[in-house]
Protein backbone atom coordinates (compact mmCIF):
# COMPACT_ATOMS: atom_id res chain seq x y z
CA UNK A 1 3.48 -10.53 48.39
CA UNK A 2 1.58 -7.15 48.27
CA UNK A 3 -2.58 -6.79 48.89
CA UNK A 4 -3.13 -6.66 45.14
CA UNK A 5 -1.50 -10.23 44.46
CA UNK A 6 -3.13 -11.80 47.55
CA UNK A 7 -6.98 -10.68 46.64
CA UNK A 8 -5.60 -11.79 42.90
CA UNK A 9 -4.82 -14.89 43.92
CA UNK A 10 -8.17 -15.41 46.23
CA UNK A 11 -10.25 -14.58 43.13
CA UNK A 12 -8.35 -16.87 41.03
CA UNK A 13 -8.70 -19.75 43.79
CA UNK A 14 -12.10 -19.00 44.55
CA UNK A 15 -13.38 -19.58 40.74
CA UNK A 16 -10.60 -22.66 40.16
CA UNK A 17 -11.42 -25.04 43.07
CA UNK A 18 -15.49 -24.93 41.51
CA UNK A 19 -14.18 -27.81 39.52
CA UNK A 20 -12.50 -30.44 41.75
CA UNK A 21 -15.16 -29.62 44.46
CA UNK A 22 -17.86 -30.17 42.25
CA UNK A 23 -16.19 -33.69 40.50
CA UNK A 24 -15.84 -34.99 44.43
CA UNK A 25 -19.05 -33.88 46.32
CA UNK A 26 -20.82 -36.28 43.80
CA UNK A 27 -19.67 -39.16 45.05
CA UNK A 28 -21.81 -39.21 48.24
CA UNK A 29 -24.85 -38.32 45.86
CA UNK A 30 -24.92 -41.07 43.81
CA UNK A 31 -26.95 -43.45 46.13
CA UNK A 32 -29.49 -40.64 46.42
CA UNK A 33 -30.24 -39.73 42.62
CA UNK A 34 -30.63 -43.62 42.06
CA UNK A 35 -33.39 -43.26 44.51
CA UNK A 36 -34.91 -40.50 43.24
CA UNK A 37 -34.33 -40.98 39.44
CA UNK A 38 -35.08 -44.60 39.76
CA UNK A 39 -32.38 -45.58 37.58
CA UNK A 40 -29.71 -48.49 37.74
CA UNK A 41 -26.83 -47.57 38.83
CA UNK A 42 -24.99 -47.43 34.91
CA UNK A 43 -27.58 -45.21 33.90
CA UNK A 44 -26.51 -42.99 37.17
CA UNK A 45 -23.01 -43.40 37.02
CA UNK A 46 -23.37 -40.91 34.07
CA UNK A 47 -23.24 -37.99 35.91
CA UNK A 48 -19.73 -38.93 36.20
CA UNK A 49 -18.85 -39.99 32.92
CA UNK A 50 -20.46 -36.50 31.78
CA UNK A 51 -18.76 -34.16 34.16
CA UNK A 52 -15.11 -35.92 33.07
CA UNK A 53 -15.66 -35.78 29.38
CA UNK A 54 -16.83 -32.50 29.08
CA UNK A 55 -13.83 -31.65 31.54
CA UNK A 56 -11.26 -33.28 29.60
CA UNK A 57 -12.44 -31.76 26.14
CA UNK A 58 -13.13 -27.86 27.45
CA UNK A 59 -10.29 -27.53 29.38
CA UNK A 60 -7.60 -27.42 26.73
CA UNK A 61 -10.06 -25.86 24.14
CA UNK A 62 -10.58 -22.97 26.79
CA UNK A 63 -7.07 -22.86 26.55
CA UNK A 64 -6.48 -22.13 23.59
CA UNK A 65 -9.58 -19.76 23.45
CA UNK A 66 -8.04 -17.20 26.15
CA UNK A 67 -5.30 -16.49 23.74
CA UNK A 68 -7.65 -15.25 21.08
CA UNK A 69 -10.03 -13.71 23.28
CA UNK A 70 -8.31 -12.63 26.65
CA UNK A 71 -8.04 -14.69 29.85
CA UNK A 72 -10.13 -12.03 32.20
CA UNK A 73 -12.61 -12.81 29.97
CA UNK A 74 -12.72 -16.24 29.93
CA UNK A 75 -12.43 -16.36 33.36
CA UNK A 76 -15.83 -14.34 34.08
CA UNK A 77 -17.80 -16.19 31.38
CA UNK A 78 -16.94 -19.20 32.89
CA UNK A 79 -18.40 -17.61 36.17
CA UNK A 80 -21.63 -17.19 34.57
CA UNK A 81 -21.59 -20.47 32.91
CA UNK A 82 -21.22 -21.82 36.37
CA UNK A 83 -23.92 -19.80 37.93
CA UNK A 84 -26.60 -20.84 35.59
CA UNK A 85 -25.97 -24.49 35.16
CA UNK A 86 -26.24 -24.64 39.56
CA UNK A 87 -29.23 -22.54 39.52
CA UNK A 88 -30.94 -24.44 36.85
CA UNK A 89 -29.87 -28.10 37.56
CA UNK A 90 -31.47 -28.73 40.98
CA UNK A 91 -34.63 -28.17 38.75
CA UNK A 92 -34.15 -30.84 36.24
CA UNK A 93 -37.38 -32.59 35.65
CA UNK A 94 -35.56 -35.65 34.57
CA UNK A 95 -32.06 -37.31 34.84
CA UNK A 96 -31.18 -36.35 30.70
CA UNK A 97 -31.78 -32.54 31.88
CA UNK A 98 -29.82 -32.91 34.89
CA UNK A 99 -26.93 -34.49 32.79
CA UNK A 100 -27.07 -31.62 30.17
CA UNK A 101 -26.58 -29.08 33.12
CA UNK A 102 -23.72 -31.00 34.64
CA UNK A 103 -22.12 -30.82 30.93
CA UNK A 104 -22.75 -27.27 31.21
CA UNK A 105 -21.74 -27.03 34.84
CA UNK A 106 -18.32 -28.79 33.92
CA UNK A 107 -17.50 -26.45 30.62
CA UNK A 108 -18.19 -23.25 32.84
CA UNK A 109 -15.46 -24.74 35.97
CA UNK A 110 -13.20 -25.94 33.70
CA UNK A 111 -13.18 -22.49 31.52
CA UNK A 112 -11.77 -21.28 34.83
CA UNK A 113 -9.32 -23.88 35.22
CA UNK A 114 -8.00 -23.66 32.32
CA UNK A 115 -6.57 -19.70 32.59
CA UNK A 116 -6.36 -19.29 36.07
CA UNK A 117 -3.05 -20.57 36.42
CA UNK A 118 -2.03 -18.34 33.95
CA UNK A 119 -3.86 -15.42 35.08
CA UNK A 120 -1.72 -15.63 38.28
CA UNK A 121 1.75 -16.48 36.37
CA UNK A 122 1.34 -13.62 34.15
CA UNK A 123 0.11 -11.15 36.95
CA UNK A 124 2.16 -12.11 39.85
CA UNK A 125 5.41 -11.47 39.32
CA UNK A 126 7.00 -11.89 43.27
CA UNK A 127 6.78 -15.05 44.84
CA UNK A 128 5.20 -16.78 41.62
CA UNK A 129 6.10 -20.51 42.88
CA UNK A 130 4.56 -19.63 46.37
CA UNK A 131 0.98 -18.40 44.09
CA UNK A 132 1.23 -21.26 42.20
CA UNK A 133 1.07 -23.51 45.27
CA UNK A 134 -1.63 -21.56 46.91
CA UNK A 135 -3.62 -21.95 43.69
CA UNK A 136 -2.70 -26.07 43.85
CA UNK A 137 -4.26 -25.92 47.77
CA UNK A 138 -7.17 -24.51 46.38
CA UNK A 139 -7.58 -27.36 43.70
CA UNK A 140 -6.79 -30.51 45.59
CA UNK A 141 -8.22 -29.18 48.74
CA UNK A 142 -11.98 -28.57 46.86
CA UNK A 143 -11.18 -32.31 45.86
CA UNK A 144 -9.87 -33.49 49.01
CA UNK A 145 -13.02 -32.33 51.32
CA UNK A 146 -15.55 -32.35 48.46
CA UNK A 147 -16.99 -35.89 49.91
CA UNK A 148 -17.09 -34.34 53.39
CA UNK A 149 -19.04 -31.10 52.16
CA UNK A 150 -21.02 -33.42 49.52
CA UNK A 151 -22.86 -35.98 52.91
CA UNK A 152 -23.08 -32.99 55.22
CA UNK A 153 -24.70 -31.14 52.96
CA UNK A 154 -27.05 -33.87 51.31
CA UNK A 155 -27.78 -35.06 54.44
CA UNK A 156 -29.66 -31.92 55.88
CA UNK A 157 -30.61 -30.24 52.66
CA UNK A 158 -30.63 -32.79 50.02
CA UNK A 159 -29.32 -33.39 46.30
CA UNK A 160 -29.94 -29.98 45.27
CA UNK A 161 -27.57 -28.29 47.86
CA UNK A 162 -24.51 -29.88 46.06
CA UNK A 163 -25.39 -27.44 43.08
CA UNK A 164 -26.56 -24.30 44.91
CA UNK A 165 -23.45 -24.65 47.04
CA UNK A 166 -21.63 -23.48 44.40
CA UNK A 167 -23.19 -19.64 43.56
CA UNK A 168 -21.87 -18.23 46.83
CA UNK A 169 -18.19 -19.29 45.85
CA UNK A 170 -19.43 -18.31 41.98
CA UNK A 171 -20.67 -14.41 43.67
CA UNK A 172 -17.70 -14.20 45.34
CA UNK A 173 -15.29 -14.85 42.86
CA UNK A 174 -16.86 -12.86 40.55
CA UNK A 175 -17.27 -9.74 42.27
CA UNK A 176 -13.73 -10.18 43.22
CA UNK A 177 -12.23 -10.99 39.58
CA UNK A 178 -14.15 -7.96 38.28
CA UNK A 179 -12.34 -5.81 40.19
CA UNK A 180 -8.74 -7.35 40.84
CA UNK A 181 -8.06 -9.33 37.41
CA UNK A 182 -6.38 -6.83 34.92
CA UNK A 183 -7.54 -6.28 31.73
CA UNK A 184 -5.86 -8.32 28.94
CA UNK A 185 -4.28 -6.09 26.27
CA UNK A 186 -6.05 -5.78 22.97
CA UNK A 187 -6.88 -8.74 21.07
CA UNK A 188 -3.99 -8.79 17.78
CA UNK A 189 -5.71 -8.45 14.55
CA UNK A 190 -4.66 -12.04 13.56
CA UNK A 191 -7.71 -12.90 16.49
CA UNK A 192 -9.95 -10.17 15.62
CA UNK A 193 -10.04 -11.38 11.77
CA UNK A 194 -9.86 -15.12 12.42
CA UNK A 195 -12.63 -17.10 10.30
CA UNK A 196 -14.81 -20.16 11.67
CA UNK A 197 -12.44 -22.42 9.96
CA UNK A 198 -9.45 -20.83 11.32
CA UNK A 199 -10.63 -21.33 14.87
CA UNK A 200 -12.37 -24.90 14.19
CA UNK A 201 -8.59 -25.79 12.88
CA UNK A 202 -6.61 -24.37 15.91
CA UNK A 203 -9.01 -26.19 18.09
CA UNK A 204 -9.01 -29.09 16.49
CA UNK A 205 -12.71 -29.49 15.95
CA UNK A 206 -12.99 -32.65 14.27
CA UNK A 207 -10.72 -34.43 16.52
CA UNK A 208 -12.81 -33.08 19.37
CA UNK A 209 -16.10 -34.26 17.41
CA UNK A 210 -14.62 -38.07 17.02
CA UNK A 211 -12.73 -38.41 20.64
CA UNK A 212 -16.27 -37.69 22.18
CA UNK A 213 -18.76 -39.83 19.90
CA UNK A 214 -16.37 -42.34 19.71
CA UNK A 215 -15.97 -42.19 23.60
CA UNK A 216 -19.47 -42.21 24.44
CA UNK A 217 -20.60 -44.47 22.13
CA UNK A 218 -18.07 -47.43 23.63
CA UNK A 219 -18.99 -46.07 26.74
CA UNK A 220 -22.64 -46.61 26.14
CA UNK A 221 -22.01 -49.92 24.54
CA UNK A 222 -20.27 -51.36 27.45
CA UNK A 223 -22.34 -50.31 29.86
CA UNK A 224 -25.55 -50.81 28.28
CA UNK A 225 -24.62 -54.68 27.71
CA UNK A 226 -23.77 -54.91 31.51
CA UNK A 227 -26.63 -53.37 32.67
CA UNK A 228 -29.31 -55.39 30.68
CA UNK A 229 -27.12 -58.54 31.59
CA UNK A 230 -26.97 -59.97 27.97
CA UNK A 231 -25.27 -58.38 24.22
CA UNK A 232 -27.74 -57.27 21.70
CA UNK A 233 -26.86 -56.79 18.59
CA UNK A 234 -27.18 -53.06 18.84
CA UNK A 235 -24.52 -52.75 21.55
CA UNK A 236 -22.70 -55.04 19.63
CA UNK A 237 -23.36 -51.99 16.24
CA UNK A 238 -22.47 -49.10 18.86
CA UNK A 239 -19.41 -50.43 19.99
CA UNK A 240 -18.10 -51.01 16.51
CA UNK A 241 -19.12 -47.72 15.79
CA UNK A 242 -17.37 -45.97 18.70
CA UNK A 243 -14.84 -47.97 18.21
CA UNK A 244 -13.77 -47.43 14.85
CA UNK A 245 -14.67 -43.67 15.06
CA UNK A 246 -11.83 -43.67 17.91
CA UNK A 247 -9.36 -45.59 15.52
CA UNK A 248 -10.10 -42.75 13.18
CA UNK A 249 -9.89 -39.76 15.83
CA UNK A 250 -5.82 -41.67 16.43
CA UNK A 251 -5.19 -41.50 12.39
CA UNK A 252 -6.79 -37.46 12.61
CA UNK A 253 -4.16 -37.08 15.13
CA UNK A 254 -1.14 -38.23 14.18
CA UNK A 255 -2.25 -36.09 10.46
CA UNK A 256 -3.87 -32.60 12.17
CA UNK A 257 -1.32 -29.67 12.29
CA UNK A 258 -2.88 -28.71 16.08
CA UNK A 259 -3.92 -31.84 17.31
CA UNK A 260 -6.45 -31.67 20.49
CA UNK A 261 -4.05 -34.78 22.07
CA UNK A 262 -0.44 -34.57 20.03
CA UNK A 263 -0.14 -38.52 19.94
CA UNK A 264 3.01 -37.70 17.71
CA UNK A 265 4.83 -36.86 21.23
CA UNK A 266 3.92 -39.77 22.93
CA UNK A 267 5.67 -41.84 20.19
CA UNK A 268 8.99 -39.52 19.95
CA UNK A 269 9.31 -39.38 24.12
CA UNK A 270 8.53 -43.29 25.21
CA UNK A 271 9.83 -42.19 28.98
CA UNK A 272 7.33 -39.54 28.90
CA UNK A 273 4.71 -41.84 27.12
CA UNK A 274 5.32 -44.48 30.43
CA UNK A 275 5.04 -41.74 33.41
CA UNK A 276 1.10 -40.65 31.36
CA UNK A 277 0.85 -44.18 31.20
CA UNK A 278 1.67 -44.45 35.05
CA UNK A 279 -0.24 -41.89 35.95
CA UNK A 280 -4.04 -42.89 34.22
CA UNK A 281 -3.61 -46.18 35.79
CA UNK A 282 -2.83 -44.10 39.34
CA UNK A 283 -5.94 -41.97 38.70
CA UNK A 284 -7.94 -45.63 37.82
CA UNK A 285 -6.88 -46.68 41.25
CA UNK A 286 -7.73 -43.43 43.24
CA UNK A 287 -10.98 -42.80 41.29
CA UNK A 288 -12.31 -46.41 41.65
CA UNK A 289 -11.97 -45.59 45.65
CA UNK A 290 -12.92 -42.57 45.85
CA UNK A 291 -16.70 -43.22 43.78
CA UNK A 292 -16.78 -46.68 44.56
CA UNK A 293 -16.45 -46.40 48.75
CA UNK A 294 -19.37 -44.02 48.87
CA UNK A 295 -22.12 -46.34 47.16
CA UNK A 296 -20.39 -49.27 49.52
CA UNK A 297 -20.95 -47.47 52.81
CA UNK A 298 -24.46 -46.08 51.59
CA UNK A 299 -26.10 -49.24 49.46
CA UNK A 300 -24.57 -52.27 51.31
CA UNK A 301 -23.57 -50.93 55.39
CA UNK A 302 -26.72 -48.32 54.66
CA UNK A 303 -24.27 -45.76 56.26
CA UNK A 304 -26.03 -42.38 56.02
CA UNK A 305 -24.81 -39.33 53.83
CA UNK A 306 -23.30 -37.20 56.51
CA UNK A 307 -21.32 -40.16 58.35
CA UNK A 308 -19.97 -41.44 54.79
CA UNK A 309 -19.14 -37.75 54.41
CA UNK A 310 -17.04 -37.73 58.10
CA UNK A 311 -15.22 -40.85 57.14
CA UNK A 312 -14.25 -40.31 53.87
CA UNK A 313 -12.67 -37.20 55.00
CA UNK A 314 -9.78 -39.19 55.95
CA UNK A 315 -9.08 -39.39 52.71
CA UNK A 316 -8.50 -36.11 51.70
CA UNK A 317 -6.61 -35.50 55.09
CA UNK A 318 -3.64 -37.93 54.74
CA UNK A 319 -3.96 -36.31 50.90
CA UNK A 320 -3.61 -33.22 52.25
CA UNK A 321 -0.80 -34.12 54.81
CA UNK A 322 0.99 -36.11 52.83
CA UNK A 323 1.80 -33.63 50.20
CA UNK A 324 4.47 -30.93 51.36
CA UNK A 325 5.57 -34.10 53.35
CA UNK A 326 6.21 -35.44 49.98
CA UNK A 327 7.56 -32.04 48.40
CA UNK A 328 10.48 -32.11 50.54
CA UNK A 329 10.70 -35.40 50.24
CA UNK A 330 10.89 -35.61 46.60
CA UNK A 331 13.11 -32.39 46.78
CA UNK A 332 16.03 -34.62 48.24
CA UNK A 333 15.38 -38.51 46.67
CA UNK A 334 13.76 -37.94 43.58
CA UNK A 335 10.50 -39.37 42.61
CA UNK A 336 11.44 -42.63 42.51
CA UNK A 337 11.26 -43.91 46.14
CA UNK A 338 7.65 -41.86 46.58
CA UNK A 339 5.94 -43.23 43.75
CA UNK A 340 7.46 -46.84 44.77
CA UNK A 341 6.05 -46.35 48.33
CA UNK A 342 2.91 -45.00 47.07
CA UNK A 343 1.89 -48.51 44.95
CA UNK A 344 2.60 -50.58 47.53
CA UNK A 345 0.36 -48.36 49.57
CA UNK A 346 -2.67 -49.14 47.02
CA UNK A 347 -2.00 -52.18 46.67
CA UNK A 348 -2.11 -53.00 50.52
CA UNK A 349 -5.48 -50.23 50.02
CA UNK A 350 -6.71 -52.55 47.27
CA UNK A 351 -5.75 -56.02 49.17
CA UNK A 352 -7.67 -54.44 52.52
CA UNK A 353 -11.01 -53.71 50.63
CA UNK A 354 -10.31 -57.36 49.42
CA UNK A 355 -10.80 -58.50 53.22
CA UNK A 356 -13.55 -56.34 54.15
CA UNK A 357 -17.07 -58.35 54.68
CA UNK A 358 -20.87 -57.36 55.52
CA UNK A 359 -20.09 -57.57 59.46
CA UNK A 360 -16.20 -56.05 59.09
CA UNK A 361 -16.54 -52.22 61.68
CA UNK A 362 -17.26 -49.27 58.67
CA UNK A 363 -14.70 -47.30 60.77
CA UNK A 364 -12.07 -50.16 59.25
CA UNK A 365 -12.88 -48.77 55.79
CA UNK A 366 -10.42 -45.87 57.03
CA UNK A 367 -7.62 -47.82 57.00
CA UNK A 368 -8.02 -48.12 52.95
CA UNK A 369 -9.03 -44.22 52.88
CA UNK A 370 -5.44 -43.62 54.78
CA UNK A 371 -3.52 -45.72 52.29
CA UNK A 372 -5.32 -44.06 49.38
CA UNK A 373 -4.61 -40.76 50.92
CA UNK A 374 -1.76 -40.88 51.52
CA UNK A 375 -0.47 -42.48 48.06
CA UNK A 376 -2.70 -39.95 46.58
CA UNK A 377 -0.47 -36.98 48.41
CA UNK A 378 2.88 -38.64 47.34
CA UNK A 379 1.61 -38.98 43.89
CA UNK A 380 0.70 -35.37 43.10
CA UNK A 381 3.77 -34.14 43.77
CA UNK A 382 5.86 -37.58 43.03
CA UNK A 383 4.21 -37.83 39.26
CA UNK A 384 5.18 -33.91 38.61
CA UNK A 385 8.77 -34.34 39.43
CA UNK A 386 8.64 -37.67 37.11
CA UNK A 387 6.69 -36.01 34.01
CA UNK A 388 9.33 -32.57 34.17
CA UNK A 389 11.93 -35.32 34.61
CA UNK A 390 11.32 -37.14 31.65
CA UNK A 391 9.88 -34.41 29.59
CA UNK A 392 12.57 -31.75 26.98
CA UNK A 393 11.86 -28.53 28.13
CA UNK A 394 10.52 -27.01 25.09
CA UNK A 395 7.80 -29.43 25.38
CA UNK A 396 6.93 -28.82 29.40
CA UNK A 397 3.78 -27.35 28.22
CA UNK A 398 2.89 -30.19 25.93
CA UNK A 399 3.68 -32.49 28.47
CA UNK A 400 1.33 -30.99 30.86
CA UNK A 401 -1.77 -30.95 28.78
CA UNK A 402 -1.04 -34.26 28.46
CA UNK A 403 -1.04 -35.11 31.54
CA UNK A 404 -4.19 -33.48 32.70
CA UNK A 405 -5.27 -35.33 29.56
CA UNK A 406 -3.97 -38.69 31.88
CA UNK A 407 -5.81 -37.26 34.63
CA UNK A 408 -9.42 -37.42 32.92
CA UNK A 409 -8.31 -40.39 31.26
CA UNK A 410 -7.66 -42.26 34.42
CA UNK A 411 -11.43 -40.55 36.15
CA UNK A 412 -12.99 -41.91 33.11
CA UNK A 413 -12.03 -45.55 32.97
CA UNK A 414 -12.54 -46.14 36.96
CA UNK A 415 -16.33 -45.21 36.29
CA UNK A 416 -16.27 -47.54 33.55
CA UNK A 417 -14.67 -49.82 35.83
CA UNK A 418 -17.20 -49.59 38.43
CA UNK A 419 -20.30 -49.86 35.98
CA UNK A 420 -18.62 -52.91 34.43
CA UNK A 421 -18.26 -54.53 37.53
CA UNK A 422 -21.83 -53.33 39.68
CA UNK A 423 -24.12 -53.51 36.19
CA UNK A 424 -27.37 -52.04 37.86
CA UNK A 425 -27.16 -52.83 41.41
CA UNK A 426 -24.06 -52.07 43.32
CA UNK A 427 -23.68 -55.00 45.44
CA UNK A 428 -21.38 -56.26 48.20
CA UNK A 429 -19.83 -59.16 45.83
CA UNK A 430 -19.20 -56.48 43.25
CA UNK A 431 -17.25 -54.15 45.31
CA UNK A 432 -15.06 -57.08 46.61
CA UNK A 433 -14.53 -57.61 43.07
CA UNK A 434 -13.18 -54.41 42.54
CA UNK A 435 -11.07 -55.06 45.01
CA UNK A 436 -9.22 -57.84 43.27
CA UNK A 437 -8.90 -55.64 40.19
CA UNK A 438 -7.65 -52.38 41.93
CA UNK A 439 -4.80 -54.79 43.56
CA UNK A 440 -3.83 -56.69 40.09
CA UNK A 441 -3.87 -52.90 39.09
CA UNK A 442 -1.71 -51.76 42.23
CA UNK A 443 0.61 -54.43 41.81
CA UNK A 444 1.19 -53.97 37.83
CA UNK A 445 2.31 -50.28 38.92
CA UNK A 446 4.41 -51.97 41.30
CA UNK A 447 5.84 -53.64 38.91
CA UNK A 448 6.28 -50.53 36.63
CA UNK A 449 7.97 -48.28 39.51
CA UNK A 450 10.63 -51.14 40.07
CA UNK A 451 11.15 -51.42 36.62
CA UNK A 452 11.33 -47.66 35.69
CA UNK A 453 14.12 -47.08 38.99
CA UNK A 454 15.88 -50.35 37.59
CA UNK A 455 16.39 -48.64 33.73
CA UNK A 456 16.83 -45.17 35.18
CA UNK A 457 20.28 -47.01 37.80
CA UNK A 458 21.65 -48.58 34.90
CA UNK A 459 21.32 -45.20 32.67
CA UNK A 460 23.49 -43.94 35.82
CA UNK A 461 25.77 -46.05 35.80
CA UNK A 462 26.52 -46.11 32.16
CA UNK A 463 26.68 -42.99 31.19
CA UNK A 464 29.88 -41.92 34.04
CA UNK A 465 31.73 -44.30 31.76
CA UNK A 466 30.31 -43.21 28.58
CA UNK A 467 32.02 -39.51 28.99
């Protein structure tokens, strides 16, 4: 790989892992913006909720937009877009401004994330695979160490360093993507004359608008009820509401000619349908952990920021480990036996945060971090080789936006999960709760990963006989 392609690809990675960083260093803040915000922890765990919606919703719409307007310059407006939501969020005056910044915040990363990848396929022609996994070390590293860099930095500098972290990376990659990202060749004149209703069509505009009122006004409902510890009959109003505008957003779907999530697919490729399936619940596992630990350590051991930063790097070690282990691994056996191993890890996870009580060691909390890790490392490469497995080739790229659209899915419903289950307070009886549902979760995919090897051996062994 030649000096252009390297400082191509450290442009790229440089604007790309802004995303996965900034979705994991919040997890040590939470504790902290409760304090300051004096808000219940529902009303907080919307910075969450907010950073994952937006995520899931610009991402493929960003998409989309590159081909119509170049992928350079998507790339460097999502730069800026980046740069001003960090520089301007650490000011918000109140929690709603600070919210409308992280929005902002997550649009401008995930602009990035979205062409990136494809910056580097198109423009990196040699050793494309190698590039691709540099780009992927980039991503899940920002994710894996995000909690470490999140306490260390909150614990010396405070909430506000968790934004401004970000404009040295944002400078960097910048000045760098100027210079080394080629131009894109001229726009066609099909994109240059497109109307409003054109482009409101091809994005799906209306499916966007219901999937996210719909979504946030369940969301809302839910939460709302749990938090003020009794139903009212206007959370009983907004969940009807959200929910029937998301039993309209599935009929807009299955109708719209470029449908923001092609539901039609999941129904034509049911073995495709199960590994999404498979993989939200995986991400509802991981994500539970990985927000929920935090607030434990910090709100019932009163562990400070920088030590619940140290040991939930442990966590994004064995992740990091555990992956090319897992490539190779994968390489010779298949998915199968890695995705098997990795539920029983999570559930044994899930069963020891079951056992943990006020006077169990913190360090012993490493012990679930390791299992989660490591699950989480056999799982990013282990649900791949499962979804390209499962998927017809002239629908790889379908599959894939689908499952990123998993991904978000899964982030989405563990913060549910958690708000559901803590209301206001997080509380040691709560997060023992979780416990039992991550492990009736953990087992269920279990269950799923025995049954999907059992269909797949008997496919084997009928079809030598069929030919």
């Amino acid at each position: 790989m030649n000096a252009r392609s390297r400082w191509l690809m450290i442009s790229v990675g440089l604007g790309i892992l802004l995303n996965p960083l900034n979705s994991s260093m919040v997890s040590v803040a939470i504790p902290r913006l409760q304090n300051v915000f004096l808000l219940d922890f529902t009303v907080i765990s919307w910075i969450i909720f907010s950073f994952y919606i937006a995520s899931a919703i610009a991402q493929p719409v960003m998409g989309k937009a590159s081909d119509l307007f170049g992928r350079r310059k998507i790339f460097l407006t999502g730069l800026i877009v980046a740069f001003v939501a960090s520089l301007l969020a650490p000011l918000s005056p109140i929690f709603g401004w600070l919210i409308v910044f992280r929005i902002v915040q997550s649009i401008g990363t995930s602009m990035m994330v979205a062409v990136g990848m494809a910056i580097v396929r198109i423009h990196i022609t040699e050793k494309q695979a190698t590039a691709l996994s540099v780009l992927s070390i980039f991503l899940s590293g920002a994710a894996a160490i995000g909690p470490f860099i999140g306490g260390v930095i909150i614990h010396w500098w405070g909430w506000p360093a968790i934004f401004f972290v970000n404009i040295p990376f944002v400078v960097m990659s910048f000045l760098l993507s100027w210079r080394h990202i080629p131009k894109d060749e001229p726009l066609t004149s099909v994109a240059r004359g497109m109307s409003c209703r054109k482009w409101f069509d091809l994005i799906d505009a209306s499916g966007i608008l219901l999937f996210t009122v719909g979504l946030v006004a369940l969301l809302t409902s839910l939460l709302s009820a749990k938090s003020s510890g009794q139903i009212s009959l206007s959370n009983i109003m907004l969940g009807l509401i959200g929910f029937v505008l998301l039993v309209a957003f599935v009929r807009h779907e299955l109708k719209a000619k470029s449908p923001f999530i092609p539901l039609r697919t999941f129904a034509e490729y049911p073995a495709m349908t199960w590994v999404n399936v498979e993989f939200m619940l995986v991400n509802v596992l991981f994500y539970s952990l990985f927000f929920g630990l935090p607030s434990y350590l910090q709100m019932v051991r009163h562990v400070n920021e920088f030590h619940t930063g140290i040991l939930m790097l442990s966590l994004g070690l064995c992740s990091l480990v555990t992956s090319p282990i897992a490539g190779r691994w994968i390489d010779k056996s298949g998915p199968r036996p890695a995705l098997l191993v990795s539920a029983i890890l999570m559930t044994l996870g899930s069963v020891w945060i079951v056992t943990l009580n006020q006077t169990s060691p913190v360090i012993s909390s490493c012990l679930a971090l390791a299992a989660f890790g490591i699950s989480n490392g056999l799982n990013n490469v282990g649900m791949q080789a499962a979804l390209f497995k499962s998927s017809p080739k002239e629908l790889i790229g379908v599959a894939s936006g689908l499952f990123n659209t998993s991904r978000y899915l899964g982030t989405i419903l563990s913060s549910l999960l958690i708000g559901i289950v803590m209301g206001g307070n997080f509380s040691f009886e709560g997060f023992r709760l979780l416990g039992i549902i991550l492990t009736v979760v953990a087992l269920s995919l279990v269950f799923m990963s025995r049954r999907r090897e059992s269909r797949q051996l008997e496919e084997s062994v009928v079809s030598p006989g069929s030919n």
